[in-house]
PDB file of N, CA and C in Angstrom:
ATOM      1  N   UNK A   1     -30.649  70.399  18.603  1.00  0.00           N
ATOM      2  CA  UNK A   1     -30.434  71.019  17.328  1.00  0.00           C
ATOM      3  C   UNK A   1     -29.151  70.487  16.677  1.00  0.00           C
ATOM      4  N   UNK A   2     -28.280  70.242  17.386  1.00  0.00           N
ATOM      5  CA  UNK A   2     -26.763  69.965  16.995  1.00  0.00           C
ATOM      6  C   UNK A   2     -26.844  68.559  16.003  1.00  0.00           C
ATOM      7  N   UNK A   3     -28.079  67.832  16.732  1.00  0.00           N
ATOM      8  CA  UNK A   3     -28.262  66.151  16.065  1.00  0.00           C
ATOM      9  C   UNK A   3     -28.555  66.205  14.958  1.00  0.00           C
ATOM     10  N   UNK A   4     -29.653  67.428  14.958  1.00  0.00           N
ATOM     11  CA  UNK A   4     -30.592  67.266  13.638  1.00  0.00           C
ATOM     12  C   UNK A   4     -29.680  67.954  12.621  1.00  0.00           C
ATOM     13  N   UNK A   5     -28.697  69.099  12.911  1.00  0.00           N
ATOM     14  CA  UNK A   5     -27.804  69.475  11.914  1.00  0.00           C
ATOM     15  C   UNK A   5     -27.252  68.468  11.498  1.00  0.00           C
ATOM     16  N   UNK A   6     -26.463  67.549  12.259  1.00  0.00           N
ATOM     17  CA  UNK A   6     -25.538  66.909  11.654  1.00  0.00           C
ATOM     18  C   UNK A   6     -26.021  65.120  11.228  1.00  0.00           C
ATOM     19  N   UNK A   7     -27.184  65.001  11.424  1.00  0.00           N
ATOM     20  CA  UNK A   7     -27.917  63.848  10.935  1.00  0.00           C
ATOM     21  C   UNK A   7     -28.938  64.484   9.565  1.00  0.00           C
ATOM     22  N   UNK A   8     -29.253  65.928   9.723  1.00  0.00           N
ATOM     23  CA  UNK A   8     -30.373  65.864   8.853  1.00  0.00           C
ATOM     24  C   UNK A   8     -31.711  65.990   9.071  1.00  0.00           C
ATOM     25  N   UNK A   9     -31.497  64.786  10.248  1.00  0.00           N
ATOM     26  CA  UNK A   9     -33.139  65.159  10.686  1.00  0.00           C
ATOM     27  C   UNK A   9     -32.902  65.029  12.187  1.00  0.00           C
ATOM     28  N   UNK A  10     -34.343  64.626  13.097  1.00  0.00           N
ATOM     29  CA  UNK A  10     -34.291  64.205  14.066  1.00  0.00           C
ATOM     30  C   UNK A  10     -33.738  62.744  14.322  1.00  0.00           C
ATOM     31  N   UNK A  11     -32.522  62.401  14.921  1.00  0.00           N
ATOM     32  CA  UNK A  11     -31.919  60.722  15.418  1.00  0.00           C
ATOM     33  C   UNK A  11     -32.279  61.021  16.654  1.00  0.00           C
ATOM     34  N   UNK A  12     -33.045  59.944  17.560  1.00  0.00           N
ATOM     35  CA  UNK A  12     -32.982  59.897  18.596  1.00  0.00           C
ATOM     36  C   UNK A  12     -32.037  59.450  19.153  1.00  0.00           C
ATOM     37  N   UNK A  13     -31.240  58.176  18.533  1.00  0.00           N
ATOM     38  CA  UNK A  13     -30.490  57.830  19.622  1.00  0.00           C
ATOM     39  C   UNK A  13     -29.158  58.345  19.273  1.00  0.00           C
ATOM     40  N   UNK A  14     -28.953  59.461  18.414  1.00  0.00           N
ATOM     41  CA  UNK A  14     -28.007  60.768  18.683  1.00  0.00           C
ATOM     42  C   UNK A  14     -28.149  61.642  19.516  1.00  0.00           C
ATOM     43  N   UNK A  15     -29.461  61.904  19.417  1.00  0.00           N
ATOM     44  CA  UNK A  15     -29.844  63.155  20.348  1.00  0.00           C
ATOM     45  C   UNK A  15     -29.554  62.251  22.046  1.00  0.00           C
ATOM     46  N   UNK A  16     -29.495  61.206  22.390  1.00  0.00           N
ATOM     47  CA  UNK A  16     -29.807  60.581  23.094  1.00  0.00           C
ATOM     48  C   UNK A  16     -28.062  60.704  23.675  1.00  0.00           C
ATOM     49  N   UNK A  17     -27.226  60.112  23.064  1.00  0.00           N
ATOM     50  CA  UNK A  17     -25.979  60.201  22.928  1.00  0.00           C
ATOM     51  C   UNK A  17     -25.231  61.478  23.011  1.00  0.00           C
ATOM     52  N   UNK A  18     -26.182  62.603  22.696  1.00  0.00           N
ATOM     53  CA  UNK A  18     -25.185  64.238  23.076  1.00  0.00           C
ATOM     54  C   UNK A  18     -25.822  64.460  24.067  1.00  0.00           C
ATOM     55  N   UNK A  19     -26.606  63.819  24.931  1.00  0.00           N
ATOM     56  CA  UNK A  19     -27.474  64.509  26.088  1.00  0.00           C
ATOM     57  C   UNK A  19     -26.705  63.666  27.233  1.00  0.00           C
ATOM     58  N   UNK A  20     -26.386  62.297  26.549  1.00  0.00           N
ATOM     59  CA  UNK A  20     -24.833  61.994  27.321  1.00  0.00           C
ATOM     60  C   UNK A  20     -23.736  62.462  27.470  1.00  0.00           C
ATOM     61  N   UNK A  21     -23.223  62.926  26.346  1.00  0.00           N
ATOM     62  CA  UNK A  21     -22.557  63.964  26.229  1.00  0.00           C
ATOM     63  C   UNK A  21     -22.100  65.186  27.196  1.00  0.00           C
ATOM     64  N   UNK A  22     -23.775  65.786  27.555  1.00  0.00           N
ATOM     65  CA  UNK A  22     -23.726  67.003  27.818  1.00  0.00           C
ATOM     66  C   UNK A  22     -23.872  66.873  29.242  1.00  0.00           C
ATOM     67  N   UNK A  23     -24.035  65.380  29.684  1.00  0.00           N
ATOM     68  CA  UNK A  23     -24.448  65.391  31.258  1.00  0.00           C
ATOM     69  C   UNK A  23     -22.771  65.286  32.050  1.00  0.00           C
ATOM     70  N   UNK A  24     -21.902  64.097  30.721  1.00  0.00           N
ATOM     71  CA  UNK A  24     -20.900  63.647  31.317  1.00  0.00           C
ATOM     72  C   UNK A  24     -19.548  64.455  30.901  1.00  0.00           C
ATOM     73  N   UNK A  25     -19.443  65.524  29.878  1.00  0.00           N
ATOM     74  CA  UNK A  25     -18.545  65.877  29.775  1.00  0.00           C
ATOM     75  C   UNK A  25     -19.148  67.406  29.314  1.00  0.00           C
ATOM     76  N   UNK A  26     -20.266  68.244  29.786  1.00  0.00           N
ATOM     77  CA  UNK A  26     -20.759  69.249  29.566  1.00  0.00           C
ATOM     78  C   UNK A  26     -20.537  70.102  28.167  1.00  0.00           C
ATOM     79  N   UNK A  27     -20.678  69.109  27.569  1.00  0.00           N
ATOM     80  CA  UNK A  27     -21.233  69.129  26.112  1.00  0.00           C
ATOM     81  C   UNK A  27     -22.186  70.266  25.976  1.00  0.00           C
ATOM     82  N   UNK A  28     -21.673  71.256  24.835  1.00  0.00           N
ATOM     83  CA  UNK A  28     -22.571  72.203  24.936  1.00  0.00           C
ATOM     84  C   UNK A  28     -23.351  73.032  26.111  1.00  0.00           C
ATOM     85  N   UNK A  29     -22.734  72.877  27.093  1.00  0.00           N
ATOM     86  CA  UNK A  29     -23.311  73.284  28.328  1.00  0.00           C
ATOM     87  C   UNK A  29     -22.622  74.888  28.453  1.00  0.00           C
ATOM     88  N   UNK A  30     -22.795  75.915  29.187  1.00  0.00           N
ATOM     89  CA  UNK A  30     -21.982  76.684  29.265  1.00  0.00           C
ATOM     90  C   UNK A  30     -20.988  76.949  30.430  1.00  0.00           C
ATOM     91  N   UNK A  31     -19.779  77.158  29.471  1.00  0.00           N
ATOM     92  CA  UNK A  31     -18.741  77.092  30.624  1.00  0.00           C
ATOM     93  C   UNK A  31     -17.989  75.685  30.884  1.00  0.00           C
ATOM     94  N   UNK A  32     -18.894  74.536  29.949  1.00  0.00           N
ATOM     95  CA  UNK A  32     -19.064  73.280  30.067  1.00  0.00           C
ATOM     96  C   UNK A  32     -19.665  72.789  31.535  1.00  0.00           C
ATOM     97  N   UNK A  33     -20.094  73.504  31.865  1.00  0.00           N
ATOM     98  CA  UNK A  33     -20.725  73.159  33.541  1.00  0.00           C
ATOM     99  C   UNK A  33     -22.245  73.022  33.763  1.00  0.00           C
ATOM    100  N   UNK A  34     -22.164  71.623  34.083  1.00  0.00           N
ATOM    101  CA  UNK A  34     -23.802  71.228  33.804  1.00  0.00           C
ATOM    102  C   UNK A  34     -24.144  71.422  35.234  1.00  0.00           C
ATOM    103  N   UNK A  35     -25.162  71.898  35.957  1.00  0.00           N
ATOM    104  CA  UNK A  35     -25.364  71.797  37.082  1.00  0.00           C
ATOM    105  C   UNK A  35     -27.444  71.880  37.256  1.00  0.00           C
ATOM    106  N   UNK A  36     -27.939  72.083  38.443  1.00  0.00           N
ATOM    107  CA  UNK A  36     -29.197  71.735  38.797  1.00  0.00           C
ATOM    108  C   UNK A  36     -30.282  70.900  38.073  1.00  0.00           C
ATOM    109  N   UNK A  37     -29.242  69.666  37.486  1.00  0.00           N
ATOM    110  CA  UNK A  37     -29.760  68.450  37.072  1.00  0.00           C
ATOM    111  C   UNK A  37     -31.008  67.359  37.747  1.00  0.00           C
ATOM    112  N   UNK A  38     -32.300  67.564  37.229  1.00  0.00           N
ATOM    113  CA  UNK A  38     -33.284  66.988  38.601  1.00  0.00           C
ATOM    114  C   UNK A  38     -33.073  65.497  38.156  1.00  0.00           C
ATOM    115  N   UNK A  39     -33.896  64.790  39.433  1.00  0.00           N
ATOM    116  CA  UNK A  39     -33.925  63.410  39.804  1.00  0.00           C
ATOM    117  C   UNK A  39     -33.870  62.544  38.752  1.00  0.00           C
ATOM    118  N   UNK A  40     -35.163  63.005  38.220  1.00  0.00           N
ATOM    119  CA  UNK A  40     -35.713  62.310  37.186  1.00  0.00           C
ATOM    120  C   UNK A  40     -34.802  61.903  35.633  1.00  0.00           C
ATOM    121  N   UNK A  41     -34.801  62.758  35.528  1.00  0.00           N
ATOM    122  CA  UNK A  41     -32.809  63.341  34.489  1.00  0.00           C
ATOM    123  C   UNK A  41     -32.088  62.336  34.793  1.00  0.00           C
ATOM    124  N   UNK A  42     -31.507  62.409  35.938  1.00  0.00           N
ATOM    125  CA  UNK A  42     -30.416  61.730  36.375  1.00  0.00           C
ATOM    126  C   UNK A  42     -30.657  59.838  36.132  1.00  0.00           C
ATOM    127  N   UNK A  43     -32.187  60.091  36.684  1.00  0.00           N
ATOM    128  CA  UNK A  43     -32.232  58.314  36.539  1.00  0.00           C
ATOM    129  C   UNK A  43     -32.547  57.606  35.304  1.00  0.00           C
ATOM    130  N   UNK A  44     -32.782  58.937  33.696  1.00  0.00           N
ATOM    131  CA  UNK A  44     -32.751  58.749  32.525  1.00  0.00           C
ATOM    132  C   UNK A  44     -31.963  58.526  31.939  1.00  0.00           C
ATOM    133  N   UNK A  45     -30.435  59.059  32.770  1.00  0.00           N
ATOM    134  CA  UNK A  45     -30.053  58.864  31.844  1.00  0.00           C
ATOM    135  C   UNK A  45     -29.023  58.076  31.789  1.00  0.00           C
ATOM    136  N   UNK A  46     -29.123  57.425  33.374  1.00  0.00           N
ATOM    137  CA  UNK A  46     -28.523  56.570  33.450  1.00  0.00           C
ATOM    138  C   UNK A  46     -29.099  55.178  33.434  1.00  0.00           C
ATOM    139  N   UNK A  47     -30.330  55.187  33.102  1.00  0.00           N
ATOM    140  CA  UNK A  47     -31.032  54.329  32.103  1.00  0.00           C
ATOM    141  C   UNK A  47     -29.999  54.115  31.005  1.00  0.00           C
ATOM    142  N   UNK A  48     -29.904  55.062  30.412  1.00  0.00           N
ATOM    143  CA  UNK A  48     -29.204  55.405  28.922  1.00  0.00           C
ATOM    144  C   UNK A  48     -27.876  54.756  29.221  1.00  0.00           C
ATOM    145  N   UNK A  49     -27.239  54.952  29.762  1.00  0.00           N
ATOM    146  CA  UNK A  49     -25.909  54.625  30.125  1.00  0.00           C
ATOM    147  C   UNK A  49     -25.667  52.619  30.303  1.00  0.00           C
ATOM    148  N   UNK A  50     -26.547  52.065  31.157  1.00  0.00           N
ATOM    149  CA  UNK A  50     -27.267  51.031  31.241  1.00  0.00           C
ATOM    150  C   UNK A  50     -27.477  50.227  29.722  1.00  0.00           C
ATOM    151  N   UNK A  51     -27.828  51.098  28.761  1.00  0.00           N
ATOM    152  CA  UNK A  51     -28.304  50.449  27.244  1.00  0.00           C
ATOM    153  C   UNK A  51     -30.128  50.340  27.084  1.00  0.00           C
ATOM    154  N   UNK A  52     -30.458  51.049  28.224  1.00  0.00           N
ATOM    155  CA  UNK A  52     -31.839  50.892  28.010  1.00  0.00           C
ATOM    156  C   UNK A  52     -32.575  52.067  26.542  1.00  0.00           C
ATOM    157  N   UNK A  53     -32.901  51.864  25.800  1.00  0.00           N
ATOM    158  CA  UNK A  53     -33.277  52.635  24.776  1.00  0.00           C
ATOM    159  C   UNK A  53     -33.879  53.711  24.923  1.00  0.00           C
ATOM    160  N   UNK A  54     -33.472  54.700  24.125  1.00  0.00           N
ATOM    161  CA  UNK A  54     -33.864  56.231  24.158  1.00  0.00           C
ATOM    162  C   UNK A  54     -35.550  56.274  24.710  1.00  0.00           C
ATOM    163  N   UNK A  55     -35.966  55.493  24.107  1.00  0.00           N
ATOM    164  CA  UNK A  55     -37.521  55.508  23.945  1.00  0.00           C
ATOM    165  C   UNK A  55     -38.226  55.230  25.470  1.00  0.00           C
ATOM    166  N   UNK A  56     -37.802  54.779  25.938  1.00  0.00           N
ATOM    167  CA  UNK A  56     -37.816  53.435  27.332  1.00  0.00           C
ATOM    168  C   UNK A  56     -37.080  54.634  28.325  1.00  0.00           C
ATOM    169  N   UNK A  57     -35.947  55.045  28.630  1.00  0.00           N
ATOM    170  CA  UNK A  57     -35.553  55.593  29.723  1.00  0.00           C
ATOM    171  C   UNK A  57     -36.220  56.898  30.568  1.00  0.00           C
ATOM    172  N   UNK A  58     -36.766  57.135  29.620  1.00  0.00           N
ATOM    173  CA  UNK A  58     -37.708  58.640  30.228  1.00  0.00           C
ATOM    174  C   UNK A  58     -38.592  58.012  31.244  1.00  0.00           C
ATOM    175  N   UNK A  59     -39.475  57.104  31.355  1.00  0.00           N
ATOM    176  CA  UNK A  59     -40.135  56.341  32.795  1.00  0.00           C
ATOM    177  C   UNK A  59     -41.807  57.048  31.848  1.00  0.00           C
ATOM    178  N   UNK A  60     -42.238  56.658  33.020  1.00  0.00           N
ATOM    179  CA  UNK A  60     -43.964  56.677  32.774  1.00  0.00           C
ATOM    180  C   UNK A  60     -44.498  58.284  32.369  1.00  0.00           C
ATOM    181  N   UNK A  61     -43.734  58.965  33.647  1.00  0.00           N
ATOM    182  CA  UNK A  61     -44.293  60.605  33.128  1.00  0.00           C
ATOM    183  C   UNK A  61     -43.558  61.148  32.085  1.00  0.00           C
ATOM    184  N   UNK A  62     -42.618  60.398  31.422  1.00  0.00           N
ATOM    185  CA  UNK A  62     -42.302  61.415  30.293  1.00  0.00           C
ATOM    186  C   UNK A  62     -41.287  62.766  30.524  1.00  0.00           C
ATOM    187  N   UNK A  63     -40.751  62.805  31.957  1.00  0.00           N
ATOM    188  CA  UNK A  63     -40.291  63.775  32.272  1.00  0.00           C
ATOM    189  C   UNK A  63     -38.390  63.485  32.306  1.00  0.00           C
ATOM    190  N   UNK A  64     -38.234  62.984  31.040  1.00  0.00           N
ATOM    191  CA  UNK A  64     -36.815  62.486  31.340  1.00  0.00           C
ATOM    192  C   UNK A  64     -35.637  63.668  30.689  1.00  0.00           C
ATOM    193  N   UNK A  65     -34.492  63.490  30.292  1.00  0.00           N
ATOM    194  CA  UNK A  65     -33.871  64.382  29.718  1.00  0.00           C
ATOM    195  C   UNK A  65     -33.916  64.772  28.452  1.00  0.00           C
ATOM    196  N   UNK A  66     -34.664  64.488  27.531  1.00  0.00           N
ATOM    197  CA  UNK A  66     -35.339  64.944  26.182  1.00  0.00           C
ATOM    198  C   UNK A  66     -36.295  66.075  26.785  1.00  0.00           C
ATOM    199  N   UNK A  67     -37.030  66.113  27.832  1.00  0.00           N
ATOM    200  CA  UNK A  67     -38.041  67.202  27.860  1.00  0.00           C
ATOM    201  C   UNK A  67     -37.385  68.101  28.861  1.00  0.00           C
ATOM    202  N   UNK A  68     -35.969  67.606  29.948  1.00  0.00           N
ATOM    203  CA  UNK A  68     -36.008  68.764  30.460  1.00  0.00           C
ATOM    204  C   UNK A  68     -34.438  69.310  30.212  1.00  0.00           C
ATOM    205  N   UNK A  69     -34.031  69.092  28.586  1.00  0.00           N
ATOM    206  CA  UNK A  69     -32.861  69.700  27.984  1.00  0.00           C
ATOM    207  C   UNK A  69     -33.462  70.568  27.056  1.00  0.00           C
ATOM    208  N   UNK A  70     -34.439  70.036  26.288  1.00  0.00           N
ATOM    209  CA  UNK A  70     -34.826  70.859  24.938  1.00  0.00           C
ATOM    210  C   UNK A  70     -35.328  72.074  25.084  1.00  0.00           C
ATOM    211  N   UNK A  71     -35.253  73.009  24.383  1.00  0.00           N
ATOM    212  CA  UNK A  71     -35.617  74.344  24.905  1.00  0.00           C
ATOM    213  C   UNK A  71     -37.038  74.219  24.233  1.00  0.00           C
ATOM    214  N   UNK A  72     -37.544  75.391  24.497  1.00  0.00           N
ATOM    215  CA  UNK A  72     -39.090  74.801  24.623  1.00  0.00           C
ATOM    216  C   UNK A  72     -39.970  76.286  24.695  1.00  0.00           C
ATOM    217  N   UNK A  73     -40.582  76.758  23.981  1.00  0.00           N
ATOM    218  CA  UNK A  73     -41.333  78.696  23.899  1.00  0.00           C
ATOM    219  C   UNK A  73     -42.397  78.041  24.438  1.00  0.00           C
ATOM    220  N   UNK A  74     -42.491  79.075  25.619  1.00  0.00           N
ATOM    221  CA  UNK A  74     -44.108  78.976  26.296  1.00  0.00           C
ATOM    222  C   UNK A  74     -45.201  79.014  25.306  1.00  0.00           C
ATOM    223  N   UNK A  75     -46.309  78.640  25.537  1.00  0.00           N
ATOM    224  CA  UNK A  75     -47.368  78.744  24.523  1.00  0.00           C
ATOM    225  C   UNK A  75     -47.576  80.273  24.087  1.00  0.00           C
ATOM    226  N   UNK A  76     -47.554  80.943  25.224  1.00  0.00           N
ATOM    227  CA  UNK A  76     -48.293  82.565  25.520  1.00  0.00           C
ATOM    228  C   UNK A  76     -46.891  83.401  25.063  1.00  0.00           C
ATOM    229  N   UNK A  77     -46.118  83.160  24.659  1.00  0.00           N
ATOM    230  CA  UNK A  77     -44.757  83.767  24.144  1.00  0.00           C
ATOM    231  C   UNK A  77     -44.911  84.608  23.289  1.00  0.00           C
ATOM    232  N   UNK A  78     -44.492  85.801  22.983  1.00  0.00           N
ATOM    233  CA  UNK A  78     -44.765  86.111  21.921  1.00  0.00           C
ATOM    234  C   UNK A  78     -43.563  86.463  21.508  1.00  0.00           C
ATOM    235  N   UNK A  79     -43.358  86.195  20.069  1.00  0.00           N
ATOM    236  CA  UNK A  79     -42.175  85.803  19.241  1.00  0.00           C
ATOM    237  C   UNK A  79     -41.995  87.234  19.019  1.00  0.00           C
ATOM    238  N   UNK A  80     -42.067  88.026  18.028  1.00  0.00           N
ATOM    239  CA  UNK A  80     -41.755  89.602  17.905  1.00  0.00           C
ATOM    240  C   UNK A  80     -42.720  89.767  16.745  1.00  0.00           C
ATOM    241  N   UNK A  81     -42.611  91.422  16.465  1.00  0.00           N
ATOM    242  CA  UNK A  81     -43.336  91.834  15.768  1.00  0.00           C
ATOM    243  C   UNK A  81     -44.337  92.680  16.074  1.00  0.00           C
ATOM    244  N   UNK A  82     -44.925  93.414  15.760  1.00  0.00           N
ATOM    245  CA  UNK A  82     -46.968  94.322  15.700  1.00  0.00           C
ATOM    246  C   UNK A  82     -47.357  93.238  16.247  1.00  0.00           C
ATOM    247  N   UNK A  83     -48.661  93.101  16.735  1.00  0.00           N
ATOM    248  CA  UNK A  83     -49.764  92.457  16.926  1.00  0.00           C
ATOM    249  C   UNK A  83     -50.159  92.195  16.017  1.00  0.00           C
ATOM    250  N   UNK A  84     -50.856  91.069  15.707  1.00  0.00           N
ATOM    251  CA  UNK A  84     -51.610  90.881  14.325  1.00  0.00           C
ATOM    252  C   UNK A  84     -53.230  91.122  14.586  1.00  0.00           C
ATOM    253  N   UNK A  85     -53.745  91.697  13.318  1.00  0.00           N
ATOM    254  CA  UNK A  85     -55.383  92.984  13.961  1.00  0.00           C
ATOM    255  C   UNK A  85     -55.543  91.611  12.849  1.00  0.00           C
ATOM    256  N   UNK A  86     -57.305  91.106  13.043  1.00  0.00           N
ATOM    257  CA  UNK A  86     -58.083  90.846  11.900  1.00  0.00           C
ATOM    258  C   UNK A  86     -58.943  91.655  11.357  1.00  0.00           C
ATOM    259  N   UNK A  87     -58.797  91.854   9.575  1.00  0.00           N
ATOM    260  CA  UNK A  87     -59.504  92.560   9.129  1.00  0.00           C
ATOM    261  C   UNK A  87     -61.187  91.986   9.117  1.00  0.00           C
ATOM    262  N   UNK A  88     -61.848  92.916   8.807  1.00  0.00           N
ATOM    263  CA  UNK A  88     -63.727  92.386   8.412  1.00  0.00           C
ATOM    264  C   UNK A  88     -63.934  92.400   6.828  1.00  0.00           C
ATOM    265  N   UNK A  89     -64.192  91.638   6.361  1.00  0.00           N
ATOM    266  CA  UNK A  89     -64.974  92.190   5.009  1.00  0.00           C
ATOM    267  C   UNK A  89     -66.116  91.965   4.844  1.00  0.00           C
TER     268      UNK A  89
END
C-alpha cells in the first residue's frame, strides 16, 4: 500500500524495493522485527538483492515475497454489515 500511495499506482519494482526494505531493516514491520520469514521468501528476495527482476525472483510457484507479504481477505470473509437477502419480483 505504502508504494501505491506514494507512486500513485502499483510500481513493482518499488513495491519490490520496500519488501527489501522490510526484510533488511524491518520496514514497516512491527516493532521493526521481521521474523518467521519462509524459505521461499528468503530465496526471493535475495534473488532481488542479486538484481534479478521483480518479475523473475518469485521462482515457478509464485510463492515469493509479493504473495507472502501482501495482506490478502479470505474469499469466505465477510467484510461487515446485515446479510444481503435477494428480493423476488
Amino acid at each position: 500500500m505504502a508504494s501505491r500511495l506514494e507512486c500513485g499506482r502499483f510500481a513493482l519494482t518499488d513495491f519490490a524495493g520496500k519488501l527489501l526494505r522490510w526484510v533488511d531493516d524491518g520496514y514497516l514491520a512491527v516493532d521493526g522485527d521481521v521474523f518467521d520469514r519462509g524459505i521461499q521468501t528468503a530465496e526471493a528476495m535475495s534473488k532481488l538483492r542479486d538484481g534479478v527482476s521483480p518479475r523473475e525472483s518469485g521462482g515457478a510457484h509464485f510463492d515469493g515475497p509479493a504473495c507472502t507479504a501482501a495482506p490478502r481477505r479470505p474469499a469466505r470473509m465477510k467484510l461487515s454489515g446485515p446479510p444481503r437477502t435477494q428480493t423476488r419480483r
